[in-house]
Structure formats: C-alpha cells, structure tokens
Protein backbone atom coordinates (compact mmCIF):
# COMPACT_ATOMS: atom_id res chain seq x y z
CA UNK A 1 67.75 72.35 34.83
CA UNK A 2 64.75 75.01 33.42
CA UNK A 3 61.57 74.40 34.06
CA UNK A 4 59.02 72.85 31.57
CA UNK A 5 55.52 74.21 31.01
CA UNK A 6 53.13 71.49 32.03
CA UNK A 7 49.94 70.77 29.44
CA UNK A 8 48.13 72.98 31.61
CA UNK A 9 50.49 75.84 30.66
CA UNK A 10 52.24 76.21 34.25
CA UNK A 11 55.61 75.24 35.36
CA UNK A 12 56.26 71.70 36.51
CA UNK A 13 56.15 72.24 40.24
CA UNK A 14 54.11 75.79 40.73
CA UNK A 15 50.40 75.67 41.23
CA UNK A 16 47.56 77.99 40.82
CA UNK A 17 47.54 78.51 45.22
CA UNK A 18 51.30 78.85 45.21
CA UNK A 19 51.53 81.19 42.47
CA UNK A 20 48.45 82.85 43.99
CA UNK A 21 50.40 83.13 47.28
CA UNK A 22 53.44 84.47 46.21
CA UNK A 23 52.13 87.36 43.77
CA UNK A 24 49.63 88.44 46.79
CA UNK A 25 52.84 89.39 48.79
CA UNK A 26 53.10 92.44 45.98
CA UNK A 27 51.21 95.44 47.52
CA UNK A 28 49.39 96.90 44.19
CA UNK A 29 47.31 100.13 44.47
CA UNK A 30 43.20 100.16 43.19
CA UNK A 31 41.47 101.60 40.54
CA UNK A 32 38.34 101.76 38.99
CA UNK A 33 37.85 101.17 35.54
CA UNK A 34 34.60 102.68 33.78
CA UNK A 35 33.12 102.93 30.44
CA UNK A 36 30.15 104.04 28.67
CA UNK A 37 28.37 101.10 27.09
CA UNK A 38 26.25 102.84 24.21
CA UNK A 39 22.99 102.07 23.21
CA UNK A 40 21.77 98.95 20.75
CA UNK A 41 19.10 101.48 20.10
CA UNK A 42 20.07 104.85 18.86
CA UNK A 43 16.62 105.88 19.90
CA UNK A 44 16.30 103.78 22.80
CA UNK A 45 17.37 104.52 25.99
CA UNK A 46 21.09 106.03 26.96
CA UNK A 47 23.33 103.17 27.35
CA UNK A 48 24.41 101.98 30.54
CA UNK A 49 27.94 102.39 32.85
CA UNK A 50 30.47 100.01 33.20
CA UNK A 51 32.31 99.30 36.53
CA UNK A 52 35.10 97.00 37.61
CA UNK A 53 37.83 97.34 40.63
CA UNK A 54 41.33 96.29 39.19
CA UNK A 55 45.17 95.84 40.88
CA UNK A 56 46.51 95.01 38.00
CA UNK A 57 46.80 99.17 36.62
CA UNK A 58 50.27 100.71 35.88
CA UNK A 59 52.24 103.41 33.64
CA UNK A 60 53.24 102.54 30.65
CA UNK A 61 54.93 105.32 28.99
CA UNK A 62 54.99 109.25 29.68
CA UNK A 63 55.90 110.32 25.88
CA UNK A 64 53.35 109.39 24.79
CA UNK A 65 51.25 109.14 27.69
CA UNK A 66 49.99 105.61 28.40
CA UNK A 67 48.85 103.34 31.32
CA UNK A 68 47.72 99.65 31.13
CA UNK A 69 44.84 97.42 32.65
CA UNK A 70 45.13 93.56 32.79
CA UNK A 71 41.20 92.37 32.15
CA UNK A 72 40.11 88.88 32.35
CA UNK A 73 39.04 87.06 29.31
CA UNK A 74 35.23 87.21 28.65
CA UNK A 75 34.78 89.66 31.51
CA UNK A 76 31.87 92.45 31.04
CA UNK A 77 34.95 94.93 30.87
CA UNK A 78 36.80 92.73 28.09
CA UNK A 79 34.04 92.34 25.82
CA UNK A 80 33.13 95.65 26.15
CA UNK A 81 36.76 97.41 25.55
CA UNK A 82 37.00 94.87 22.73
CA UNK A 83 34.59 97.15 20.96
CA UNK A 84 34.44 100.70 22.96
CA UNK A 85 37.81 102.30 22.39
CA UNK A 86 37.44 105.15 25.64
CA UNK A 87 37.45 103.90 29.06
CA UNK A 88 38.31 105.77 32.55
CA UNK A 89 39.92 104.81 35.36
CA UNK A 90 39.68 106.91 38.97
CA UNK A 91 42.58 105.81 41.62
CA UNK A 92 40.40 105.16 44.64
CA UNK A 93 41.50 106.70 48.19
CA UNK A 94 41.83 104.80 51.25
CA UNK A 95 38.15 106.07 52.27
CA UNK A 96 37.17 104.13 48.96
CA UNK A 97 37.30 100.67 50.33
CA UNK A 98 33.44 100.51 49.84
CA UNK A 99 33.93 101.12 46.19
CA UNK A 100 36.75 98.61 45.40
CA UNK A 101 34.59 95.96 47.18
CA UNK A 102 31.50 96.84 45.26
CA UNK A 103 32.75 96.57 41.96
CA UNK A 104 35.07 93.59 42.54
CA UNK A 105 32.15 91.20 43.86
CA UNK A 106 31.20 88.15 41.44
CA UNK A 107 27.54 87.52 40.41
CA UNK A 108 26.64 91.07 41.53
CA UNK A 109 23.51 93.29 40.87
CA UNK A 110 23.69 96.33 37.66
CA UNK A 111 26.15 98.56 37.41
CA UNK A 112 23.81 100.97 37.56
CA UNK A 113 22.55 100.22 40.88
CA UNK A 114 26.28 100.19 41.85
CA UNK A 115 26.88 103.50 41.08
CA UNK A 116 23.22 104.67 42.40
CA UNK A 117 24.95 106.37 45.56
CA UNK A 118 28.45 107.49 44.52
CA UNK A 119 29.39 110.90 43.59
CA UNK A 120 30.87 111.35 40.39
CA UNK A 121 31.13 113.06 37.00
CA UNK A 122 30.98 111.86 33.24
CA UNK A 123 34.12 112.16 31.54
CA UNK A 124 34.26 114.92 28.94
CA UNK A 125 36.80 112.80 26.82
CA UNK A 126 35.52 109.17 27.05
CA UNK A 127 32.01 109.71 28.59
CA UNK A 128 33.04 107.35 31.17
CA UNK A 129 32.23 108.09 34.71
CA UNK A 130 35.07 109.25 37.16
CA UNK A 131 34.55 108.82 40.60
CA UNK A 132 34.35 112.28 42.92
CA UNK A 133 36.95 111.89 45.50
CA UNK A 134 39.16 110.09 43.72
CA UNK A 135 43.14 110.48 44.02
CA UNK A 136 43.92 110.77 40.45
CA UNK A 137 41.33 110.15 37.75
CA UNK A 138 42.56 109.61 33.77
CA UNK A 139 40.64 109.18 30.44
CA UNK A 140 41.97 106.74 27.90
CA UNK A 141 41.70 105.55 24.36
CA UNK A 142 42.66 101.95 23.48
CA UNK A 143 46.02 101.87 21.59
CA UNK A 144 46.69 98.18 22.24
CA UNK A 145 44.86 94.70 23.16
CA UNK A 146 47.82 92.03 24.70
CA UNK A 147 46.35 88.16 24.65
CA UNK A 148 48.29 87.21 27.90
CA UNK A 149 47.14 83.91 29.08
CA UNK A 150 43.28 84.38 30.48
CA UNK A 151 44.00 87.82 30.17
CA UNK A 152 43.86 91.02 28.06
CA UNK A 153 46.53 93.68 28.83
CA UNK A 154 44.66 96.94 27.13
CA UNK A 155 47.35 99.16 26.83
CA UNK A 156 45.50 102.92 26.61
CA UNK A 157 46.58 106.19 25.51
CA UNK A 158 45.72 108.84 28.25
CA UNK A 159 43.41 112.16 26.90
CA UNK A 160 43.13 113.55 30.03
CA UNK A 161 44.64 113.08 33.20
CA UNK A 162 43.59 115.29 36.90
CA UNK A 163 44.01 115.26 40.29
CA UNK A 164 40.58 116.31 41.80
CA UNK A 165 41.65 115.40 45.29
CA UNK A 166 45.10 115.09 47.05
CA UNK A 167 43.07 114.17 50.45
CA UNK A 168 44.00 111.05 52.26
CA UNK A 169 46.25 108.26 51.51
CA UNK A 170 45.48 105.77 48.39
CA UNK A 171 43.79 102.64 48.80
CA UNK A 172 46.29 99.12 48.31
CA UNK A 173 45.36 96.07 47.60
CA UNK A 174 47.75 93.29 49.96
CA UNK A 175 47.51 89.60 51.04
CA UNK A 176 44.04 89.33 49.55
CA UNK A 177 43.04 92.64 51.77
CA UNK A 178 42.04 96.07 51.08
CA UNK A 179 45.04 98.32 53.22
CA UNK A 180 46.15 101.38 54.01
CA UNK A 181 49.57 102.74 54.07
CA UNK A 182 50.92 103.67 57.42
C-alpha cells in the first residue's frame, strides 16, 4: 500500500528526526558559497560579501557546464541569489574545517568579520570571493531557481572553473560531523 503525504507534507510514518537520521548516513563534500551583495547606494560604500557553508552542492551538467546549490527559503543567501545572478562557490579542504563551521553557525556576527582573517581573492567573473586554499573554486551565473519544499535548488551556469590547490584531502560532511577521508 503507498504511502500518503500527511497535512504536514511528509509521509504517514517518517518524521523530521528519522528522515534527518537516515539522509545524515550520506557522506556529502563542503563548499562555500559567496556573493557580492552590491550597494543600495551607488555612492555609498562598496557592498558587502556573502558567506554560507553548504552539503547540499553537486554537478549538474558538463555541456553546458552547470552545478547546483540547495538554499533554504528566506536565508541571507536565498534572498540575495533571488536578485544577484553571480555567485561563487570554493570546495573547502580538509584543513578548512574552521571555515565550514564559521559560515554554517546560526545567529552569527557579519560576514565581513567572518571573512576578516581568511585568505582569498575576488572573483574576476562574479566578484564573489573565492577562498585561497581551496580544492576547486567555480564562478556561476543563475540559470535556474527550483521551489523544492523549504528550499531553493539554484541551478548555476559555471563561467569559470580552477583548481588553485590539489593539496590535502577535501573536507566531508558525515553523521552531523565535519570528516576526513582516510
């Protein structure tokens, strides 16, 4: 007999902690996504950076090149892809465990005090940052918003695409814990 979605839009018999349990048993990799937030002001300061940690990042499509990012509703990140079309993402390393934890914490301080003491480089393409020591780092343009549930899947076009370090081991994202492989 199939399953019926309750009013709450879940299956009769799978809750939010056993759903939560069995998709943490997938081993996902981490990236940061960053964008440039421009300036209400034209003549006002510069704008600020965006940060946010995500495990929810994958290839899409290699002709023509696109990757996609699941964002949750109403998030700084979602509201402000819903209007800036270029966005980054840098896949951390294993020795970036400090960096997935800072951007992933709730009720935290500016973005701009997050990325006070990490190395990186503006993004020619999207102006986003990319962080310096990343694995892999990509630029993207939004090709595609996805309502899915309390997410937004933002599928993006890659511009540019490097690999400005092939040091370490990348950084994964298992059981609720930052790991690394081996």
């Amino acid at each position: 007999m199939p399953l019926t979605p309750t009013t709450d839009g879940h299956a009769d018999g799978v809750s939010d902690d056993e759903f939560r349990a069995a998709m943490s048993r997938l081993a996902a990799g981490v990236v940061l996504v960053t964008a440039h937030e421009p300036a209400l002001d034209p003549d006002g300061p510069g704008g600020e950076d965006v940060g946010m940690t995500a495990t929810a990042f994958m290839s899409v499509s290699l002709d023509p090149p696109l990757v996609l990012v699941s964002l949750r509703d109403g998030s700084r990140m979602d509201d402000l892809l819903a209007e800036q079309p270029l966005w980054a993402v840098s896949v951390l390393s294993e020795s970036q465990r400090h960096v997935a934890g800072r951007f992933a914490m709730k009720g935290r301080i500016s973005d701009r005090l997050l990325f006070e003491d990490i190395p990186y480089v503006r993004g020619e393409a999207s102006g986003a940052l990319l962080v310096g020591g990343a694995l892999a780092t990509l630029e993207c343009r939004t090709e595609q918003r996805v309502p899915a549930g309390d997410h937004t899947l933002v599928i993006g076009r890659v511009l540019t695409a490097s690999v400005p370090s092939a040091d370490g081991g990348p950084l994964a994202y298992f059981k609720g814990r930052y790991r690394q492989l081996g």
